[in-house]
PDB file of N, CA and C in Angstrom:
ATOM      1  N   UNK A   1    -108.954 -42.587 -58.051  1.00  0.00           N
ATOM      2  CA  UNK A   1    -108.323 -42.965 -56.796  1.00  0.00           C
ATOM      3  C   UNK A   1    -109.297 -43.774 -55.938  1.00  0.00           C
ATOM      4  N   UNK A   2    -110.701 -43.445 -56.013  1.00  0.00           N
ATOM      5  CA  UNK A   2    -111.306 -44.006 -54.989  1.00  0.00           C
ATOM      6  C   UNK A   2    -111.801 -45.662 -55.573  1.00  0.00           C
ATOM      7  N   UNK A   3    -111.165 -45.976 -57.026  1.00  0.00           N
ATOM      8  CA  UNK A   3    -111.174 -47.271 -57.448  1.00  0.00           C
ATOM      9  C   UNK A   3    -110.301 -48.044 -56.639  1.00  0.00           C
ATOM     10  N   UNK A   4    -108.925 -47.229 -56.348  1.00  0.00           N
ATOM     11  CA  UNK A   4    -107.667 -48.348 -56.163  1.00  0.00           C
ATOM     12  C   UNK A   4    -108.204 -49.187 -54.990  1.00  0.00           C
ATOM     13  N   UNK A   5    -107.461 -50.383 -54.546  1.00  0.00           N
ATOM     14  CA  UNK A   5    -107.674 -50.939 -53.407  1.00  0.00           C
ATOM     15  C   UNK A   5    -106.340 -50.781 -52.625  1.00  0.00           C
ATOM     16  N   UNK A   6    -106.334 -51.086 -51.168  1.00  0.00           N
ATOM     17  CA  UNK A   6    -105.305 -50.941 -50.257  1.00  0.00           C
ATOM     18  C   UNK A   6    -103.887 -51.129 -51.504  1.00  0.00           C
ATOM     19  N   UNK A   7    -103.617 -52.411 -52.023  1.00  0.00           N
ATOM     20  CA  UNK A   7    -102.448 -52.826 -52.129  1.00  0.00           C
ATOM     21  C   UNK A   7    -101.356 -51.496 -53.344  1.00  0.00           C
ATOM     22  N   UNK A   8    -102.720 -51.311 -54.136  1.00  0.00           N
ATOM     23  CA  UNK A   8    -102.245 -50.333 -55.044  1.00  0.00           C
ATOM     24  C   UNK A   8    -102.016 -48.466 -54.505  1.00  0.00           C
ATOM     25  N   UNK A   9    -102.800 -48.551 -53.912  1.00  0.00           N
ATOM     26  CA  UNK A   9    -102.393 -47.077 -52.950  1.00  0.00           C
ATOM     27  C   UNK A   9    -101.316 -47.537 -52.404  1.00  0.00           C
ATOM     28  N   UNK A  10    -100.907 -48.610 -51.634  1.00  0.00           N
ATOM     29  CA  UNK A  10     -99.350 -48.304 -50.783  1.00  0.00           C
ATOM     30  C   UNK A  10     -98.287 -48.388 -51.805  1.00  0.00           C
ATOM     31  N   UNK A  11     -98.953 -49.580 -52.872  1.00  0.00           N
ATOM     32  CA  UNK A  11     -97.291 -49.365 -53.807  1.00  0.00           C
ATOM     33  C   UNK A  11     -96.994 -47.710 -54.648  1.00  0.00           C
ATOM     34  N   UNK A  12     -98.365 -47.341 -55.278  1.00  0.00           N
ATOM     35  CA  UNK A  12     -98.231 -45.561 -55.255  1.00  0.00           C
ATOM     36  C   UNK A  12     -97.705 -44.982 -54.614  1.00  0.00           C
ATOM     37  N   UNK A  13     -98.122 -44.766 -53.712  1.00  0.00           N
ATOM     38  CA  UNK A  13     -97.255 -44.198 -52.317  1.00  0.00           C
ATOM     39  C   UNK A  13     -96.194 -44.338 -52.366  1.00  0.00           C
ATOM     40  N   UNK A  14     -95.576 -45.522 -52.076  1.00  0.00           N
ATOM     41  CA  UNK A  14     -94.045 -45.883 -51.585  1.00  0.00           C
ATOM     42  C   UNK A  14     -93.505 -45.402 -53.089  1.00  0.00           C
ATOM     43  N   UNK A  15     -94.094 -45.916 -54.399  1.00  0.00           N
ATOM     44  CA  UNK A  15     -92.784 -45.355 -55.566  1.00  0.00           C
ATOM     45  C   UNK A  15     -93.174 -43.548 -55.192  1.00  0.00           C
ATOM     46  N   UNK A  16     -93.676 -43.271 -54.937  1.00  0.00           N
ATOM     47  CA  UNK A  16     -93.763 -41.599 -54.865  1.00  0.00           C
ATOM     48  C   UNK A  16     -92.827 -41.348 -53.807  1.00  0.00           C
ATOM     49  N   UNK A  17     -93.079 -41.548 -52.825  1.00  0.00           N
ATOM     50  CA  UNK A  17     -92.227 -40.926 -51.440  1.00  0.00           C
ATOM     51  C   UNK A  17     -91.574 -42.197 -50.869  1.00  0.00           C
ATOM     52  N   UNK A  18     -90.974 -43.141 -51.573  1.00  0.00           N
ATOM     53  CA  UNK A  18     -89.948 -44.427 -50.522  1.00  0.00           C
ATOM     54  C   UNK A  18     -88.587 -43.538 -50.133  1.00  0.00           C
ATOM     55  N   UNK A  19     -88.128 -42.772 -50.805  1.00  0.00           N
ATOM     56  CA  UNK A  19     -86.886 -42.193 -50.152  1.00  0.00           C
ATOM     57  C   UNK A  19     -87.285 -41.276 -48.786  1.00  0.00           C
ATOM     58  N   UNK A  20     -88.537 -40.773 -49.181  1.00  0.00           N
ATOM     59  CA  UNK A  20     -88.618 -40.126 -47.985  1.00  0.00           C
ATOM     60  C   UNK A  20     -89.097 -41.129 -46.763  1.00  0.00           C
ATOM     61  N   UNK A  21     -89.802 -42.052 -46.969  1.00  0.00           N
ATOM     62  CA  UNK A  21     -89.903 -42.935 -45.896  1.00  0.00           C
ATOM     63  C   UNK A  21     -88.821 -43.641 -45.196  1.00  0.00           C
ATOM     64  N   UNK A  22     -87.850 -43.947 -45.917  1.00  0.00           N
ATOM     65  CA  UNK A  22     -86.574 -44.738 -45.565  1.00  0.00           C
ATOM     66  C   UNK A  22     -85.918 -43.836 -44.651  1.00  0.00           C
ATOM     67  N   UNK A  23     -85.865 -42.455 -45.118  1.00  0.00           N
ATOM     68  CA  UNK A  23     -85.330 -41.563 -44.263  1.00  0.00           C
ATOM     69  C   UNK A  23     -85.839 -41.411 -42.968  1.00  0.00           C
ATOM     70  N   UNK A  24     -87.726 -41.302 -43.441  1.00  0.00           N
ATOM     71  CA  UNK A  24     -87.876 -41.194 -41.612  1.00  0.00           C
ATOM     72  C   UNK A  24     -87.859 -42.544 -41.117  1.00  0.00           C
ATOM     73  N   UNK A  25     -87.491 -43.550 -41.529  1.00  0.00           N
ATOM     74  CA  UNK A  25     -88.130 -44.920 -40.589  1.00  0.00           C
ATOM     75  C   UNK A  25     -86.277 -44.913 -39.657  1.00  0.00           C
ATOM     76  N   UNK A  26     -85.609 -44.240 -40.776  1.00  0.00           N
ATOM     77  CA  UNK A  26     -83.997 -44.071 -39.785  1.00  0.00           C
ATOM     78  C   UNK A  26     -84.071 -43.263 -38.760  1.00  0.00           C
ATOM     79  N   UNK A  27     -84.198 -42.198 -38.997  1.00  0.00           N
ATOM     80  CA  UNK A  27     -84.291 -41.306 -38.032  1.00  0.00           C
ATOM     81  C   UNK A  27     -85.385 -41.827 -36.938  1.00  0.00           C
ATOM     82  N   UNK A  28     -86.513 -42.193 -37.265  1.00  0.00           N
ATOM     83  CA  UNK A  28     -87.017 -42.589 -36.181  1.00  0.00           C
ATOM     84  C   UNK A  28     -86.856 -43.614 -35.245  1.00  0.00           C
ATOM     85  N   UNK A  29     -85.692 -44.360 -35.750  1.00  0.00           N
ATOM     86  CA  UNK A  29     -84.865 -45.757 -35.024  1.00  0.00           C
ATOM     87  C   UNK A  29     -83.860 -44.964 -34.445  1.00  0.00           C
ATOM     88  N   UNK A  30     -83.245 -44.354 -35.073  1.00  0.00           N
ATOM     89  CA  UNK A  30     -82.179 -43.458 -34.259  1.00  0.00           C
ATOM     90  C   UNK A  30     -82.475 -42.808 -33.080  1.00  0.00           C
ATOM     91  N   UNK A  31     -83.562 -41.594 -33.485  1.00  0.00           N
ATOM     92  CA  UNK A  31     -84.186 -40.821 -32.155  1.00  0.00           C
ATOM     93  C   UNK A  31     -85.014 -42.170 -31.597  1.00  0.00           C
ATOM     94  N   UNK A  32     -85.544 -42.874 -30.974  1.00  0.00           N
ATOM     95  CA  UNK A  32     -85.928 -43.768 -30.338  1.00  0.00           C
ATOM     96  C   UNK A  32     -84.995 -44.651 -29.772  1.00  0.00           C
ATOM     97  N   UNK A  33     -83.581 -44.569 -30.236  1.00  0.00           N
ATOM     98  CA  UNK A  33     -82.959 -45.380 -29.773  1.00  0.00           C
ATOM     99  C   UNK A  33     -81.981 -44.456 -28.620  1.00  0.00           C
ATOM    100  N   UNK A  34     -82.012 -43.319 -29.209  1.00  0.00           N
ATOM    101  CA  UNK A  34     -81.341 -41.814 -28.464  1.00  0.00           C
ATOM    102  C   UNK A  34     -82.221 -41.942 -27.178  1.00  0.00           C
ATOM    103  N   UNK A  35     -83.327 -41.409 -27.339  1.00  0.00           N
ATOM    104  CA  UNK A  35     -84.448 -41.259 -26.075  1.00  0.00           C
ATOM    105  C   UNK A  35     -84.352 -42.578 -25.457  1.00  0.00           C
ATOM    106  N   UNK A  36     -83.814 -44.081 -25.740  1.00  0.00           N
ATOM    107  CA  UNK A  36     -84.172 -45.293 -24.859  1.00  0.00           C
ATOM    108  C   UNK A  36     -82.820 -45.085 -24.053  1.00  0.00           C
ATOM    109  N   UNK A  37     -81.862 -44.501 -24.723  1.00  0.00           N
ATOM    110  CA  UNK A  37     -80.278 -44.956 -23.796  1.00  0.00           C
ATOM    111  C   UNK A  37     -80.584 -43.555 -22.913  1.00  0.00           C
ATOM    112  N   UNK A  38     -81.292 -42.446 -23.182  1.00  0.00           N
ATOM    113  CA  UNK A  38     -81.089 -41.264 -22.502  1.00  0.00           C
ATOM    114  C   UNK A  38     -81.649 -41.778 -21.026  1.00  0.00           C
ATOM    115  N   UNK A  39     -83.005 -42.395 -21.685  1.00  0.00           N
ATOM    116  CA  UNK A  39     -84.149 -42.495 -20.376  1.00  0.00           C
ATOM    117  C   UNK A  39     -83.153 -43.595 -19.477  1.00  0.00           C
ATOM    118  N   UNK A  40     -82.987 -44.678 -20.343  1.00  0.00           N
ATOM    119  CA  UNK A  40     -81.943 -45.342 -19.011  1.00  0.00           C
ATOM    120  C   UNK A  40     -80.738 -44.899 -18.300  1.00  0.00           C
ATOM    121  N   UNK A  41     -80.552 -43.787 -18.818  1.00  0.00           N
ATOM    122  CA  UNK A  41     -78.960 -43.264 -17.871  1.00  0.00           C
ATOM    123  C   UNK A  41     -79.704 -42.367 -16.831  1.00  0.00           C
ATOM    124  N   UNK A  42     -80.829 -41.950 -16.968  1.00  0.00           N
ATOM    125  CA  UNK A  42     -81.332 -40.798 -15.878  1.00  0.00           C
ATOM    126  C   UNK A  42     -81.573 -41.760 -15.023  1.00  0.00           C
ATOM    127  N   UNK A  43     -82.907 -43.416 -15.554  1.00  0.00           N
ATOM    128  CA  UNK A  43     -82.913 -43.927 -14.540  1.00  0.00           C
ATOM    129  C   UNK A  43     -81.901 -44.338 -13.663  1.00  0.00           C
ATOM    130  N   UNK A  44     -80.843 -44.926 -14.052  1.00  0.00           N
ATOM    131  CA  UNK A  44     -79.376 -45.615 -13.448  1.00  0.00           C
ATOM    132  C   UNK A  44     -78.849 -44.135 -12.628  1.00  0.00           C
ATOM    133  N   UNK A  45     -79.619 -43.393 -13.098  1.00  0.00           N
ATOM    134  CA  UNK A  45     -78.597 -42.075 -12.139  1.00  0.00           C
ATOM    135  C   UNK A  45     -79.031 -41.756 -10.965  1.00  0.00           C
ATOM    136  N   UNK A  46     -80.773 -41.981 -10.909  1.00  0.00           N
ATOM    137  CA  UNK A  46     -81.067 -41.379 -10.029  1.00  0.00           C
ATOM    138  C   UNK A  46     -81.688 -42.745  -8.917  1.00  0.00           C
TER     139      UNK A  46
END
């Protein structure tokens, strides 16, 4: 492992866990997009 260089560790990576990344990169667009409309309705409220 401590041969590989950057490019070959991320493609490892991603074929190991890409489903799980895809999953969080959604969810984390989702909840970020949840928390941006939340924060603007409190601001507009108050």
């Amino acid at each position: 492992i401590k041969g590989w260089d950057a490019e070959t560790l991320t493609g490892r990576l991603e074929n190991a866990v890409g489903r799980d990344l895809q999953y969080i990169r959604i969810n984390g667009t989702l909840v970020g997009g949840l928390v941006g409309v939340a924060l603007h309705a409190i601001d507009a409220w108050l």
